[in-house]
N, C-alpha and C. Protein backbone atom coordinates (compact mmCIF):
# COMPACT_ATOMS: atom_id res chain seq x y z
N UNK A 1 -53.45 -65.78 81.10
CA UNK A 1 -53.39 -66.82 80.09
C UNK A 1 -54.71 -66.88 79.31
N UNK A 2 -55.80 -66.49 79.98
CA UNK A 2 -57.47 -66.90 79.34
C UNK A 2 -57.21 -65.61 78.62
N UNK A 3 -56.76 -64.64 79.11
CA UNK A 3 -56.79 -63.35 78.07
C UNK A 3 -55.97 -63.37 76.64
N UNK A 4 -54.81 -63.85 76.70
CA UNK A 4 -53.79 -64.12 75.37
C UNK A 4 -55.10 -65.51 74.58
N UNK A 5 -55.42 -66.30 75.27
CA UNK A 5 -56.39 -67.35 74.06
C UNK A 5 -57.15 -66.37 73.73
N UNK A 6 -57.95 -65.79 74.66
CA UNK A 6 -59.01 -64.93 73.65
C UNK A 6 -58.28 -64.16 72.26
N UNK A 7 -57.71 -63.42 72.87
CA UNK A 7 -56.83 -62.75 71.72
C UNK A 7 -56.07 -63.46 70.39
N UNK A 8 -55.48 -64.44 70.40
CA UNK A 8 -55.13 -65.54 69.93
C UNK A 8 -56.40 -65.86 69.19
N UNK A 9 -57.65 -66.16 69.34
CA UNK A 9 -59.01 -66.73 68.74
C UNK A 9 -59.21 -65.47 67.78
N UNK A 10 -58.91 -64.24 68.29
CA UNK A 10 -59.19 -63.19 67.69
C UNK A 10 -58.42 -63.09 66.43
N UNK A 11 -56.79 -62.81 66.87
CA UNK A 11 -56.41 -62.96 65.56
C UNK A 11 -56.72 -64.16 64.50
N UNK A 12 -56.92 -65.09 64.89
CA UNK A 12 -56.80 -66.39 63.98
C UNK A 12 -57.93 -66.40 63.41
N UNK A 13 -59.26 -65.62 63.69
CA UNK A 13 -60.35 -65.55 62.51
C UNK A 13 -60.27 -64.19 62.09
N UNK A 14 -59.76 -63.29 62.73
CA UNK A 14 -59.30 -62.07 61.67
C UNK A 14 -58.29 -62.30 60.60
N UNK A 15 -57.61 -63.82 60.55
CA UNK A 15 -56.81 -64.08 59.71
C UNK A 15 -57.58 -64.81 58.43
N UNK A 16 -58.26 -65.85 58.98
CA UNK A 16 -59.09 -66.32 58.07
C UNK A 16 -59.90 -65.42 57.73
N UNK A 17 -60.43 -64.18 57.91
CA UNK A 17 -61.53 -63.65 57.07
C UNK A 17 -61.02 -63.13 55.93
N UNK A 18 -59.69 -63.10 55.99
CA UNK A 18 -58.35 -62.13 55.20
C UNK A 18 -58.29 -62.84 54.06
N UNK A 19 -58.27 -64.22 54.77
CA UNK A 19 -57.84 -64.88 53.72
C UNK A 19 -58.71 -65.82 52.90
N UNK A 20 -60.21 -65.38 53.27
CA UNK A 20 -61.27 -65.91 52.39
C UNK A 20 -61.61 -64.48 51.79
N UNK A 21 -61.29 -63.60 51.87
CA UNK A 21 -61.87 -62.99 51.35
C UNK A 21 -62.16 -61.57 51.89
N UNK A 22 -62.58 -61.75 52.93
CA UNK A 22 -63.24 -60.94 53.44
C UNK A 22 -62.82 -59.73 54.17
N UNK A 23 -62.27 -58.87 53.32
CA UNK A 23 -60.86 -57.91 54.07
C UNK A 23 -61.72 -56.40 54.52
N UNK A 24 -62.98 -56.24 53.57
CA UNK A 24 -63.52 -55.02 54.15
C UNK A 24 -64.16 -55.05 55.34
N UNK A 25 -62.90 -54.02 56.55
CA UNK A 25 -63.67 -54.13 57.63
C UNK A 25 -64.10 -52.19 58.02
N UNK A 26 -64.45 -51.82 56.72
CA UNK A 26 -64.60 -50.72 57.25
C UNK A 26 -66.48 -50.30 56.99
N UNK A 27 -67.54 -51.79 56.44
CA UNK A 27 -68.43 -51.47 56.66
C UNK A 27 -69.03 -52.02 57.51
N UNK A 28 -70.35 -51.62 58.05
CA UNK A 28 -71.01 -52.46 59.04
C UNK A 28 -71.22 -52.23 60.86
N UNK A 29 -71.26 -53.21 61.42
CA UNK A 29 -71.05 -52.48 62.89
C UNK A 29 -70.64 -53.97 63.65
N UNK A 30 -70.30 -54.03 65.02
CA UNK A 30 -69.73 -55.45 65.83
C UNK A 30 -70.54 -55.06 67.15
N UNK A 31 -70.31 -56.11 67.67
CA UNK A 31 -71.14 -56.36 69.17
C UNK A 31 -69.95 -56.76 70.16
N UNK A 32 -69.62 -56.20 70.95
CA UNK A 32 -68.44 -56.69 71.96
C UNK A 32 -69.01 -56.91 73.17
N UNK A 33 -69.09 -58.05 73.81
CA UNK A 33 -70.25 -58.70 75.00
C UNK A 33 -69.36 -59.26 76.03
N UNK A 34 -68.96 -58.04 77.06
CA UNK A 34 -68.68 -58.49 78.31
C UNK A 34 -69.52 -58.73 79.39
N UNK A 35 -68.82 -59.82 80.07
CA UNK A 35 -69.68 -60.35 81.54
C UNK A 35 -69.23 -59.43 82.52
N UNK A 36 -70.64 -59.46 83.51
CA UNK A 36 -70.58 -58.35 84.77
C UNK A 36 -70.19 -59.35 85.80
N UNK A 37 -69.76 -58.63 86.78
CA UNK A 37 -69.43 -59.80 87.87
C UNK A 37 -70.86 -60.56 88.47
N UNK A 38 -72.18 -59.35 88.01
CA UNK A 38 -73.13 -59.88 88.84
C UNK A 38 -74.22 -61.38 87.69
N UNK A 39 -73.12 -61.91 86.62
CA UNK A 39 -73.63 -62.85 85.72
C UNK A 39 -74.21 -62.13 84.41
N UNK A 40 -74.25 -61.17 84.31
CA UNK A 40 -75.06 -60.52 83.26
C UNK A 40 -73.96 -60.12 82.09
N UNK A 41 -74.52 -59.60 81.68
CA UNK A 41 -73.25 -59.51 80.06
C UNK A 41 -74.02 -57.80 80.30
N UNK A 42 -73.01 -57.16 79.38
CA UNK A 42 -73.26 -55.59 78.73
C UNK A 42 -72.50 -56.01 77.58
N UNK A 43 -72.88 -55.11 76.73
CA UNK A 43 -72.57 -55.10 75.30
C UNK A 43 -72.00 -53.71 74.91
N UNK A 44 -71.28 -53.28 74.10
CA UNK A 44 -70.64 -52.33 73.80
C UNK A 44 -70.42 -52.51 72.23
N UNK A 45 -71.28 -51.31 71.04
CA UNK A 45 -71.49 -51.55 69.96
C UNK A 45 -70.37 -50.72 69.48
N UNK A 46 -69.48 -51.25 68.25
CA UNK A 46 -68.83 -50.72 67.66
C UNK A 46 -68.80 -50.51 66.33
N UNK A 47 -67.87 -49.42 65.56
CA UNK A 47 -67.87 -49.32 64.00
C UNK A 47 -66.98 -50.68 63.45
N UNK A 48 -67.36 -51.13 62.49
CA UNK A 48 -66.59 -52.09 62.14
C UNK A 48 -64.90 -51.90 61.94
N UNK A 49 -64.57 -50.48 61.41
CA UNK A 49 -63.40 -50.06 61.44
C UNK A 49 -62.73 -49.65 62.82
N UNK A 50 -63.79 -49.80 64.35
CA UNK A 50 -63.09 -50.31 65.08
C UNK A 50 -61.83 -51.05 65.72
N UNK A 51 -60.59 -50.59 66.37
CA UNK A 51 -59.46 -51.66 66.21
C UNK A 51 -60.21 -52.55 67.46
N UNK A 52 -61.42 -52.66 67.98
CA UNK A 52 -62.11 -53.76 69.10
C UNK A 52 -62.68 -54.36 67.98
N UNK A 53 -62.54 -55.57 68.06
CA UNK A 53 -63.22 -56.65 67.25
C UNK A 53 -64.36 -56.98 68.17
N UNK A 54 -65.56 -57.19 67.09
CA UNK A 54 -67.08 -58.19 67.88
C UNK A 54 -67.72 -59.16 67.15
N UNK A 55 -68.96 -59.40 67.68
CA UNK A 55 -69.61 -59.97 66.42
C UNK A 55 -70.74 -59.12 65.42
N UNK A 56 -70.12 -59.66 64.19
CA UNK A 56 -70.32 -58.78 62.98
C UNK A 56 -71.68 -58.79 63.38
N UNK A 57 -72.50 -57.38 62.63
CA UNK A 57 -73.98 -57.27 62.62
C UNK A 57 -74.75 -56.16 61.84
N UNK A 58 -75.77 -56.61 61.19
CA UNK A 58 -76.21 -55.84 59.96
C UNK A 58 -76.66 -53.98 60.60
N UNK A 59 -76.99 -53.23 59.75
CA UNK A 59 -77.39 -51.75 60.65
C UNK A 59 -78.69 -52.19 61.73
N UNK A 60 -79.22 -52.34 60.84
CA UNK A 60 -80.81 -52.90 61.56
C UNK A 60 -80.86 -53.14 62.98
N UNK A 61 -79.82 -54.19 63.01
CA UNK A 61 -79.13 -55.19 64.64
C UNK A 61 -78.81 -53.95 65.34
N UNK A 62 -77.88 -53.29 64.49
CA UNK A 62 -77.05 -52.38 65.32
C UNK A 62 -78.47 -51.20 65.77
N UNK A 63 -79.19 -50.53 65.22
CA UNK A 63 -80.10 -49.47 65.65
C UNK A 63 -80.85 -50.36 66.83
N UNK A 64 -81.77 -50.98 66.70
CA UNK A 64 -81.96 -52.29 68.05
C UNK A 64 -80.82 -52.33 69.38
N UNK A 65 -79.95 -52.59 68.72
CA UNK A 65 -79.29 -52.82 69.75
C UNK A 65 -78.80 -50.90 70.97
N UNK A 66 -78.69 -50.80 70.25
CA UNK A 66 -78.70 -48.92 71.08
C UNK A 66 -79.82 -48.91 71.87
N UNK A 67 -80.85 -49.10 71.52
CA UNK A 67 -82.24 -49.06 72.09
C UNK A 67 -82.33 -49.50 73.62
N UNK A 68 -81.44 -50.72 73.81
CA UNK A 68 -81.38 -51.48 74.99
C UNK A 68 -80.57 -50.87 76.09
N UNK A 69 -80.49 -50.63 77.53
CA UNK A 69 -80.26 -50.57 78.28
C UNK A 69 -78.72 -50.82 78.62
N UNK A 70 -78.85 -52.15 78.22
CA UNK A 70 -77.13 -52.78 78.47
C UNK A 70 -76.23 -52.82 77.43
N UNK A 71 -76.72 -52.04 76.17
CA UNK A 71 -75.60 -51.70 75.33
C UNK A 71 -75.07 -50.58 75.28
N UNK A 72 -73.95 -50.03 75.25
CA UNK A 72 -73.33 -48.90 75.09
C UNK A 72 -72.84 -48.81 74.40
N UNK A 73 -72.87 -47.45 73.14
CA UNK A 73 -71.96 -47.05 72.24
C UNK A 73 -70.16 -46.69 72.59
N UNK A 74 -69.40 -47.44 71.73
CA UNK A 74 -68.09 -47.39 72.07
C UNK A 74 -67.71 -46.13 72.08
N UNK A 75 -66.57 -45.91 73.19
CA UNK A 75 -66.37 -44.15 72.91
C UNK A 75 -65.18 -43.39 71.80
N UNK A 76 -64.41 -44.85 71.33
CA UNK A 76 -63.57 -44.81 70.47
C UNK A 76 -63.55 -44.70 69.07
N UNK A 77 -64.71 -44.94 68.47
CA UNK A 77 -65.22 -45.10 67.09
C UNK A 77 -66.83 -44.51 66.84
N UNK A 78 -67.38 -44.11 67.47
CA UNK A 78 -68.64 -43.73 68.24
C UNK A 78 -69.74 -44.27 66.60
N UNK A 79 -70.01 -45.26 67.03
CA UNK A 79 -71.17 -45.92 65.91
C UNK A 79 -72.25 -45.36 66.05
N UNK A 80 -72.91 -44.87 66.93
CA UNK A 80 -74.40 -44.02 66.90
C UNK A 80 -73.77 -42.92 66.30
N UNK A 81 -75.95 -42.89 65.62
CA UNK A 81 -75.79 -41.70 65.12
C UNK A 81 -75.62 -40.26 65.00
């Protein structure tokens, strides 16, 4: 059930971005931030044309963010360079 709300939250601001405007999702990069069982989060960076939605983030964020330990490039859209 916690999994369909997430998803549910997902579509419903992928709807509103649609419908303000904001339909190009093929520039940019996202942040997808799962929890570990041991409390910690990992992050997993994606292309914006990604079908994993995250939170949006400029290149800059995104080169930073590779740098770190607990992020991993997605293996599906592969955003590094």
């Amino acid at each position: 059930m916690v999994y369909l709300r997430i998803q549910l939250g997902a579509v419903q601001a992928r709807i509103a971005d649609l419908e303000n405007g904001q339909a190009d999702g093929d520039t940019g990069w996202t942040l997808q931030l799962m929890p570990s069982p041991e409390g910690t989060c990992r992050g997993y960076l994606h292309h914006a044309s990604c079908f994993i939605r995250g939170r949006p983030l400029a290149q800059d964020q995104a080169r930073k963010l590779l740098e770190m330990p607990e992020i991993t490039a997605c293996d599906a859209c592969h955003p590094d360079p």
